[in-house]
PDB file of N, CA and C in Angstrom:
ATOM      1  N   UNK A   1      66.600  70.196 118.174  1.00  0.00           N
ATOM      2  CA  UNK A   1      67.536  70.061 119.276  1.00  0.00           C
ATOM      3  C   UNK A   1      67.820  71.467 119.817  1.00  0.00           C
ATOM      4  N   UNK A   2      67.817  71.514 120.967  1.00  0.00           N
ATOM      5  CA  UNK A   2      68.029  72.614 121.424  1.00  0.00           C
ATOM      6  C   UNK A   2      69.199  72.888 121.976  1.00  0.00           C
ATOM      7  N   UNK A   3      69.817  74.052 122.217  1.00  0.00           N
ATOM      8  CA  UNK A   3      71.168  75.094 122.435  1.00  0.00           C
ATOM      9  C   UNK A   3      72.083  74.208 123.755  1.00  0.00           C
ATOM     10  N   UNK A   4      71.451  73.837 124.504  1.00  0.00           N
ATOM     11  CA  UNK A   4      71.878  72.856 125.957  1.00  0.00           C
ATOM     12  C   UNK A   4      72.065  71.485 125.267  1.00  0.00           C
ATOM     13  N   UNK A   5      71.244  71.080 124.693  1.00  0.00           N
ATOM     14  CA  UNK A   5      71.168  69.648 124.182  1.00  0.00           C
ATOM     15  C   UNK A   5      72.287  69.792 122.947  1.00  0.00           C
ATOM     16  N   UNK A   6      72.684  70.479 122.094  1.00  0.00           N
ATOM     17  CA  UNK A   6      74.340  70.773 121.114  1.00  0.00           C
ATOM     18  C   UNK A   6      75.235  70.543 121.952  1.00  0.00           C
ATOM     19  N   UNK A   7      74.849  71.318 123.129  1.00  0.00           N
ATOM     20  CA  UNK A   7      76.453  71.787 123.786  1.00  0.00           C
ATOM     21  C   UNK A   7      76.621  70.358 124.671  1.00  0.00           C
ATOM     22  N   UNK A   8      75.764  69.700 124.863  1.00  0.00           N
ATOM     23  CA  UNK A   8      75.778  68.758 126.071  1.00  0.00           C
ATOM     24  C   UNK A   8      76.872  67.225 124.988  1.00  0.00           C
ATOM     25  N   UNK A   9      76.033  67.341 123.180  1.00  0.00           N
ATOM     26  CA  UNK A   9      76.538  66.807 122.352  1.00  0.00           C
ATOM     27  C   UNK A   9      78.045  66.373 122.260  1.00  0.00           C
ATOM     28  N   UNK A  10      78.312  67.766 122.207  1.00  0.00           N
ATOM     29  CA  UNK A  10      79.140  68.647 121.685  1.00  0.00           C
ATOM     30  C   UNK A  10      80.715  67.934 123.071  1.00  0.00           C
ATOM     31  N   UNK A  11      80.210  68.166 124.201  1.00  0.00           N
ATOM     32  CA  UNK A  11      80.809  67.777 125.296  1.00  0.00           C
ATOM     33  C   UNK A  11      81.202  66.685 125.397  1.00  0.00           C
ATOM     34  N   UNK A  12      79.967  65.339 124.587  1.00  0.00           N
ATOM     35  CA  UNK A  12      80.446  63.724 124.395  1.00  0.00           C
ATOM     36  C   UNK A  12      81.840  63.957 123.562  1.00  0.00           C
ATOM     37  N   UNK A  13      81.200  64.357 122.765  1.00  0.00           N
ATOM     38  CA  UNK A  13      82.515  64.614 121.430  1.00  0.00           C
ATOM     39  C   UNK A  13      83.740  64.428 121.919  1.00  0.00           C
ATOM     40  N   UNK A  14      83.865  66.144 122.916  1.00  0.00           N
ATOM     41  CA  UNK A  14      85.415  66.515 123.073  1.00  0.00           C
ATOM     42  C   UNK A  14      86.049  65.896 124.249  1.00  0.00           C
ATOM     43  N   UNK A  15      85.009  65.899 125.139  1.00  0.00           N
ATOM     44  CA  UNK A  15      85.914  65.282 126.237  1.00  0.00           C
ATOM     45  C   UNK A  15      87.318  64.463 125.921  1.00  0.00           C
ATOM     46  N   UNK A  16      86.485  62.838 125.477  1.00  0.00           N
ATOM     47  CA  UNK A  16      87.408  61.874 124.821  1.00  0.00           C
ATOM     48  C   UNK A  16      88.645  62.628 124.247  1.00  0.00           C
ATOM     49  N   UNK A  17      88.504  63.742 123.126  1.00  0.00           N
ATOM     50  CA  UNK A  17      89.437  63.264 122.321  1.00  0.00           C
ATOM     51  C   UNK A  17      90.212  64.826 123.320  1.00  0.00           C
ATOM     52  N   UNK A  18      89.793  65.797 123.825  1.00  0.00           N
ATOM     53  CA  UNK A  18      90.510  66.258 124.618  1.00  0.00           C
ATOM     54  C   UNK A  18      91.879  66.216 125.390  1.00  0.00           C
ATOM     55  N   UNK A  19      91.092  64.677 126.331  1.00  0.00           N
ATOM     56  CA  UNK A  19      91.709  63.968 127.285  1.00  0.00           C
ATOM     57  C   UNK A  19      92.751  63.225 126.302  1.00  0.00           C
ATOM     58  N   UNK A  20      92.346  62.438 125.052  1.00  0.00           N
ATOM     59  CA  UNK A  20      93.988  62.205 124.647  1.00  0.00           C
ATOM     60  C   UNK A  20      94.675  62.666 124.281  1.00  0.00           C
ATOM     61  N   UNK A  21      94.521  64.142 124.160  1.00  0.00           N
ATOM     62  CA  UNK A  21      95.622  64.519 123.755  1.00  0.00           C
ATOM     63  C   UNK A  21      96.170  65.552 124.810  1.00  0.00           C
ATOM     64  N   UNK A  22      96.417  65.383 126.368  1.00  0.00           N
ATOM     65  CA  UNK A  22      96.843  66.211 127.350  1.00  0.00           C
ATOM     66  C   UNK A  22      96.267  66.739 127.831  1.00  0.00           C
ATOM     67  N   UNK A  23      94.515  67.447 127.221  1.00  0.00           N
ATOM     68  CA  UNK A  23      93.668  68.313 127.844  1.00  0.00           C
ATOM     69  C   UNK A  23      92.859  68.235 129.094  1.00  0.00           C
ATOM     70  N   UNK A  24      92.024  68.912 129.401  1.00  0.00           N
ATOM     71  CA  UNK A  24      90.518  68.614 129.647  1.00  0.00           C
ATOM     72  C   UNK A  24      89.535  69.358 129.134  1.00  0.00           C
ATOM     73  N   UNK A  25      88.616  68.654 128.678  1.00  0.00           N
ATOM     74  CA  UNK A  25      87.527  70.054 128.590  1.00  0.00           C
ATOM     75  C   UNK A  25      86.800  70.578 130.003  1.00  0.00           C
ATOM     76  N   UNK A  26      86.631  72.194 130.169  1.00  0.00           N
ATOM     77  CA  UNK A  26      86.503  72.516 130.503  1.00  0.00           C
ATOM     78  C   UNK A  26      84.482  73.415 130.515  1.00  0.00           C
ATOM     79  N   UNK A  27      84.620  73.501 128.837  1.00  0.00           N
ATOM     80  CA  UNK A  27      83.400  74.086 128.993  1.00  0.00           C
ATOM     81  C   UNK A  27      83.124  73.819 127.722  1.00  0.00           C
ATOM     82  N   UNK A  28      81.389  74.011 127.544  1.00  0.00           N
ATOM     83  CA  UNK A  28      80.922  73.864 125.828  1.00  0.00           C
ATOM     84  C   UNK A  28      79.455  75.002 125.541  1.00  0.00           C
ATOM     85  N   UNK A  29      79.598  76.026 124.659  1.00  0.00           N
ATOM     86  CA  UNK A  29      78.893  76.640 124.275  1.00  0.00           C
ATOM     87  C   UNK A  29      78.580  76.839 122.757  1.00  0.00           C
ATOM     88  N   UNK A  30      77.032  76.954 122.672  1.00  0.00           N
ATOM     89  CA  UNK A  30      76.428  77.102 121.675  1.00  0.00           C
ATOM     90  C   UNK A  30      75.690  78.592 121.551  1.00  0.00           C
ATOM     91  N   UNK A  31      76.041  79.366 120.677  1.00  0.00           N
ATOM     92  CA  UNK A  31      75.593  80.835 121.083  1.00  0.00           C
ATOM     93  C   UNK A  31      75.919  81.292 119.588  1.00  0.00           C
ATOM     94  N   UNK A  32      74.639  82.759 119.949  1.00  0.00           N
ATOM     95  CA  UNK A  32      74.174  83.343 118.329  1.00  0.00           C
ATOM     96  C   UNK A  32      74.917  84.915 118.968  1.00  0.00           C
ATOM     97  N   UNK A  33      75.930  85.491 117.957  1.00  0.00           N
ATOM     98  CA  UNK A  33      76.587  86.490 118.141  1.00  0.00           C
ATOM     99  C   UNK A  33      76.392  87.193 117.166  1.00  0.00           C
ATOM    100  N   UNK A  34      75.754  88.461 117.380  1.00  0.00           N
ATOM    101  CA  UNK A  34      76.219  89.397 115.405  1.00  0.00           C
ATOM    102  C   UNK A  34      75.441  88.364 114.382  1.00  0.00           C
ATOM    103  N   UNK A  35      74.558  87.723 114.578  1.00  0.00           N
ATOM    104  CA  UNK A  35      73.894  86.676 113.563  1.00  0.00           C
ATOM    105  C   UNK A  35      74.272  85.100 113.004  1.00  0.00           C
ATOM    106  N   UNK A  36      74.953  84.919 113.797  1.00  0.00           N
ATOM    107  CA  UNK A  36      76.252  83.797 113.872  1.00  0.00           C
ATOM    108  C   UNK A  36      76.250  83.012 114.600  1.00  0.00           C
ATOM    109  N   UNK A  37      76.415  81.555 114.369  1.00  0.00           N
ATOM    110  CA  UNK A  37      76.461  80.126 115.734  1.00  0.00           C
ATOM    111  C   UNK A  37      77.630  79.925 115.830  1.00  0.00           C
ATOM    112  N   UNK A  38      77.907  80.014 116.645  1.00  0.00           N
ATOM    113  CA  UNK A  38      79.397  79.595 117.178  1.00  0.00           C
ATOM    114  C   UNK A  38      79.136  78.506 118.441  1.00  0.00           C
ATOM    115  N   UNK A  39      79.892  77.316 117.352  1.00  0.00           N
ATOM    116  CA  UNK A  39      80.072  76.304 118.904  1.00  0.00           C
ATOM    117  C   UNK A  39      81.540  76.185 119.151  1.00  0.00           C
ATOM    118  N   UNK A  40      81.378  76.546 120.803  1.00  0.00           N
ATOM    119  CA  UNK A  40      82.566  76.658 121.134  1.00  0.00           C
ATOM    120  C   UNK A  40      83.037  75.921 122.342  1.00  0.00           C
ATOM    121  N   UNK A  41      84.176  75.179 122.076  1.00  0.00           N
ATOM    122  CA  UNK A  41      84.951  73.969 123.630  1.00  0.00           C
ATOM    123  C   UNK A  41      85.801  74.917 124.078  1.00  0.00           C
ATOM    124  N   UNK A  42      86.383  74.818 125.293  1.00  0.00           N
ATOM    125  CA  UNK A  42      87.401  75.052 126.104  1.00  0.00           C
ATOM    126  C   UNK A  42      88.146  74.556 126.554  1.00  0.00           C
ATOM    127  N   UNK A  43      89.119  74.361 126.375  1.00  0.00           N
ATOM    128  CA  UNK A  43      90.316  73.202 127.294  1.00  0.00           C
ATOM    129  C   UNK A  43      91.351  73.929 128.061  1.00  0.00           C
ATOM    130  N   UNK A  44      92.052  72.718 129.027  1.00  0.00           N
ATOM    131  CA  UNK A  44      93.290  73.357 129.631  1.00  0.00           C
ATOM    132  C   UNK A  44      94.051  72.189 129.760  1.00  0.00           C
ATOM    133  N   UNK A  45      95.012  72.838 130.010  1.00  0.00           N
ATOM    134  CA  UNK A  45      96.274  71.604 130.576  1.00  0.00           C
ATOM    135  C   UNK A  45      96.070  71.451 131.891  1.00  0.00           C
ATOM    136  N   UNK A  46      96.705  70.599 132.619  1.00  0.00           N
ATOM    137  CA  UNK A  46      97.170  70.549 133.594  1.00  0.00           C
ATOM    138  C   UNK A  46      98.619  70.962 134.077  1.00  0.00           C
ATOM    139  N   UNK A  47      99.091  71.206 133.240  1.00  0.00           N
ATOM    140  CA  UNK A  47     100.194  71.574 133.313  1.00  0.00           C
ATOM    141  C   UNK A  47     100.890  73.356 132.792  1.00  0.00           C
ATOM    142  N   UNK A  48      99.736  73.568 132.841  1.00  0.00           N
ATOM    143  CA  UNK A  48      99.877  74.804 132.107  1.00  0.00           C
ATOM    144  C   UNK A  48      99.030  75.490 131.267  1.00  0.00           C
ATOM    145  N   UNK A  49      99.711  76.516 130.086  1.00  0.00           N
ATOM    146  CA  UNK A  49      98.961  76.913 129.220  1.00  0.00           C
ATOM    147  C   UNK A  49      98.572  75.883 127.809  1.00  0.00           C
ATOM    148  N   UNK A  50      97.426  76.232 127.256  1.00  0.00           N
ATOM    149  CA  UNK A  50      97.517  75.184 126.132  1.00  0.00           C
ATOM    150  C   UNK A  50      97.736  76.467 125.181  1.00  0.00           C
ATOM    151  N   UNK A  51      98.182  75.581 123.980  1.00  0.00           N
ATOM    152  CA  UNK A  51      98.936  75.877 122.645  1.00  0.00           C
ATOM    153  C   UNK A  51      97.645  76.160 121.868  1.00  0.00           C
ATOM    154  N   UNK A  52      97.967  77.268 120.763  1.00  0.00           N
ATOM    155  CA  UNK A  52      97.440  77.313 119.331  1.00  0.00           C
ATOM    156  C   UNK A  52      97.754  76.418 118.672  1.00  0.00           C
ATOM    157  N   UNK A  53      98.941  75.261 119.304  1.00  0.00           N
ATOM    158  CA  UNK A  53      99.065  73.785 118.239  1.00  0.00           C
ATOM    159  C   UNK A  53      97.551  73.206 118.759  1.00  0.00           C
ATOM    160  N   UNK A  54      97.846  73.073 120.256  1.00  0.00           N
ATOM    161  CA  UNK A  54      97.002  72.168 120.760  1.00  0.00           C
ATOM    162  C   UNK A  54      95.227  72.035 120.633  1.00  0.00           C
ATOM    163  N   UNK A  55      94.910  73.682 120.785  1.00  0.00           N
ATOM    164  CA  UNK A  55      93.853  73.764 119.625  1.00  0.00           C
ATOM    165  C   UNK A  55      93.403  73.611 118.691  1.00  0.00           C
ATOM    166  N   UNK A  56      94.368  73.783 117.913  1.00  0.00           N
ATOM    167  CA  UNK A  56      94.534  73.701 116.264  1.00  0.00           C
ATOM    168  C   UNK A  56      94.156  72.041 115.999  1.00  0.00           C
ATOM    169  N   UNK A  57      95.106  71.550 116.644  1.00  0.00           N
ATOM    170  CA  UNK A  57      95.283  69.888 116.221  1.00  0.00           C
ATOM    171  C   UNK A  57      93.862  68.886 116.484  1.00  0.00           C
ATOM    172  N   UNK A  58      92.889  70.078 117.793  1.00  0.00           N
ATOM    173  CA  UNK A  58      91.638  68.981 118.590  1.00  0.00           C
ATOM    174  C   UNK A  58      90.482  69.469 117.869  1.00  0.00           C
ATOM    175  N   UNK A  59      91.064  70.684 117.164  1.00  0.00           N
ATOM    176  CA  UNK A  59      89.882  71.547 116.193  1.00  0.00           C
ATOM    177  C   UNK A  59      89.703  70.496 115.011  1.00  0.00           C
ATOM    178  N   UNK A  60      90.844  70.126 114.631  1.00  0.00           N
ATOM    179  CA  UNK A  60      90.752  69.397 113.024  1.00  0.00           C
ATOM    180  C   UNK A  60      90.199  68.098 113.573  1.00  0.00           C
ATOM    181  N   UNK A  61      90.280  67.693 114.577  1.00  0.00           N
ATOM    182  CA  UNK A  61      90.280  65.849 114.801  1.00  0.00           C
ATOM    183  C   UNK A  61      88.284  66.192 115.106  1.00  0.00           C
ATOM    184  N   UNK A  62      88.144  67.218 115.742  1.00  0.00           N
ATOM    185  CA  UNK A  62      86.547  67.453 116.168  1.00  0.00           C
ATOM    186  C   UNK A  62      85.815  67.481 114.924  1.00  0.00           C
ATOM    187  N   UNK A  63      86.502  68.448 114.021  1.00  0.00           N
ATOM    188  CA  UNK A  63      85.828  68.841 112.891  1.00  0.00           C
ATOM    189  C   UNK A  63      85.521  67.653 112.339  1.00  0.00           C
ATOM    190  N   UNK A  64      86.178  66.726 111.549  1.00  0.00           N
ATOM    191  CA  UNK A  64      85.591  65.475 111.206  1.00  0.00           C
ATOM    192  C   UNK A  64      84.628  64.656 111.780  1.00  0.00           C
ATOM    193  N   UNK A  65      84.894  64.929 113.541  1.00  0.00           N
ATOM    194  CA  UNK A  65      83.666  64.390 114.182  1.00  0.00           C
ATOM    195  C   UNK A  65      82.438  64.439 113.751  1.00  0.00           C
ATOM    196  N   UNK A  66      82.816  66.312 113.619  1.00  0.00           N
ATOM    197  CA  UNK A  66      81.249  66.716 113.799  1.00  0.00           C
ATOM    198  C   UNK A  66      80.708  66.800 111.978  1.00  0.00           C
ATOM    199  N   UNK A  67      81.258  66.652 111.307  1.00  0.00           N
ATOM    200  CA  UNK A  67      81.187  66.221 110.109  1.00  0.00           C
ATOM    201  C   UNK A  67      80.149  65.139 109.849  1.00  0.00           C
ATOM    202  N   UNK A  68      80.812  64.104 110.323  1.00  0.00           N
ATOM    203  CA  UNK A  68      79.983  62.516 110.969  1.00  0.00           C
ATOM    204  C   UNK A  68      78.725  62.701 111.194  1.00  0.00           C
ATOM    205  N   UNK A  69      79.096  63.440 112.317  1.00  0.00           N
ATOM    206  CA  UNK A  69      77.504  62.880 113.060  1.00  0.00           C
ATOM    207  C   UNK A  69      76.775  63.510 112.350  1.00  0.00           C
ATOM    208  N   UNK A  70      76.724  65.513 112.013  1.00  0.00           N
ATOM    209  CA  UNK A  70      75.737  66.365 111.474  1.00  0.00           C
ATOM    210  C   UNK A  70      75.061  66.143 112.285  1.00  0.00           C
ATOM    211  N   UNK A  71      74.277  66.782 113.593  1.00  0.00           N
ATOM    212  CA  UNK A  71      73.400  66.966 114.305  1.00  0.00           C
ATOM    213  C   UNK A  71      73.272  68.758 114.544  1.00  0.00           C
ATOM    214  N   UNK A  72      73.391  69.323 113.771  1.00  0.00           N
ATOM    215  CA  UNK A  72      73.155  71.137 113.957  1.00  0.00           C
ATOM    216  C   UNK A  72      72.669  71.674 112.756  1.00  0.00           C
ATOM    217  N   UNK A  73      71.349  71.893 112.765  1.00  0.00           N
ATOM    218  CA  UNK A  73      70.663  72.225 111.427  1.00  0.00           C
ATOM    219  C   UNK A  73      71.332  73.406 111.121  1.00  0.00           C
ATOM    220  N   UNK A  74      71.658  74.228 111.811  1.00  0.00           N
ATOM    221  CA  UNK A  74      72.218  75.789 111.292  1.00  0.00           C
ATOM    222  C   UNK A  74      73.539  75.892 110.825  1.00  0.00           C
ATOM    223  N   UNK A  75      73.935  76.697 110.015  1.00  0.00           N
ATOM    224  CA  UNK A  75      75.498  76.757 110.031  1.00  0.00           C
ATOM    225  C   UNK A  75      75.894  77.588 110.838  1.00  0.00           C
ATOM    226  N   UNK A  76      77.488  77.065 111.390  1.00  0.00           N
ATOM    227  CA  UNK A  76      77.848  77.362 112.390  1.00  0.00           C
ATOM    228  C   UNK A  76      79.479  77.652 112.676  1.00  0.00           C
ATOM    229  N   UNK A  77      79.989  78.093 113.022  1.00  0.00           N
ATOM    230  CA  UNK A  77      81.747  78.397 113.390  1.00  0.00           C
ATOM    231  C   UNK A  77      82.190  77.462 114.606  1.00  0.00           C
ATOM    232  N   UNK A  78      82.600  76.607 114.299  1.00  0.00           N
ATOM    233  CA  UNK A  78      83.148  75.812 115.815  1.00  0.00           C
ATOM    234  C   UNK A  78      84.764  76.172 115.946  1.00  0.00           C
ATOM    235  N   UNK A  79      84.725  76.423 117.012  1.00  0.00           N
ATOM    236  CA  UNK A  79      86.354  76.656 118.047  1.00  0.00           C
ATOM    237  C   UNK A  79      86.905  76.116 118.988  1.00  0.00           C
ATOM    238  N   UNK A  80      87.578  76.129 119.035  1.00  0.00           N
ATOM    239  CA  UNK A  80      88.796  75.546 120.463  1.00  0.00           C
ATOM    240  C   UNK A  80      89.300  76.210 120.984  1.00  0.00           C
ATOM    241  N   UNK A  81      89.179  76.456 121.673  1.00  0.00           N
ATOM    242  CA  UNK A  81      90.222  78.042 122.995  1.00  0.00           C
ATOM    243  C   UNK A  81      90.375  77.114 123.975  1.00  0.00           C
ATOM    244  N   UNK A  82      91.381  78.295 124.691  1.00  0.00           N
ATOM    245  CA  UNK A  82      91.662  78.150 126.106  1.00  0.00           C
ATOM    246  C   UNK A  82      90.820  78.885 127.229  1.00  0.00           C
ATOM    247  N   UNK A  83      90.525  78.569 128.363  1.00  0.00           N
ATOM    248  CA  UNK A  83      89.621  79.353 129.163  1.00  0.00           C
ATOM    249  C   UNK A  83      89.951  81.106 129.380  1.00  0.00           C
ATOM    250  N   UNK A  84      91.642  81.080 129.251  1.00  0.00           N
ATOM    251  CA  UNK A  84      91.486  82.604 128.845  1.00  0.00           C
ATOM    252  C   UNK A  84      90.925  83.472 128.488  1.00  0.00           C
ATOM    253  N   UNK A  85      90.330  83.108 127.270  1.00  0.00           N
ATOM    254  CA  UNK A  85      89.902  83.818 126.437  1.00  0.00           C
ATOM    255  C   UNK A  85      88.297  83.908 126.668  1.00  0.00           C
ATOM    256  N   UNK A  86      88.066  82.510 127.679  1.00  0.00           N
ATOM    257  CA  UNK A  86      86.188  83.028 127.951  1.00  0.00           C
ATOM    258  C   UNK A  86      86.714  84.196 128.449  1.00  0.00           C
ATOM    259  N   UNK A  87      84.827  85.453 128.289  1.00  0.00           N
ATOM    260  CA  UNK A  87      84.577  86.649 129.187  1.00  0.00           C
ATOM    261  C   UNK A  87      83.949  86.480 130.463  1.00  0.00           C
TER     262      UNK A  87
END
């Protein structure tokens, strides 16, 4: 599977559980940093800024997701930010 085809995955995933809990997703990347996979979502409010709860809380509910399915042969760091923090 390739780097577009994770992130595109990756995007089924969060959307859903995003959207129930106030968000949207915004963006999904799969990328090798310093020797390292990091898959990474983005969300926002509509209403504002999102929380280190609100991350925190879509990080743990994803993580089990992606637990489930296992579709990423490599090991990897997955995150939740806010678009802030993209460069």
């Amino acid at each position: 599977m390739n780097t577009s085809e994770i992130e595109k995955r990756f995007a089924d995933i969060l959307a859903p559980v995003a959207e129930e809990n106030g968000c949207r997703l915004v963006k999904t990347e799969y990328v090798k940093e310093s020797g390292n996979w990091f898959l990474r979502g983005y969300i926002e409010k509509p209403e504002g800024d999102v929380s280190i709860n609100d991350c925190t809380m879509i990080s743990r509910i994803i993580s089990k997701k992606l637990d489930k399915e296992d579709f990423i042969d490599e090991a990897y760091t997955m995150e939740i930010c806010s678009p802030g923090f993209m460069e």
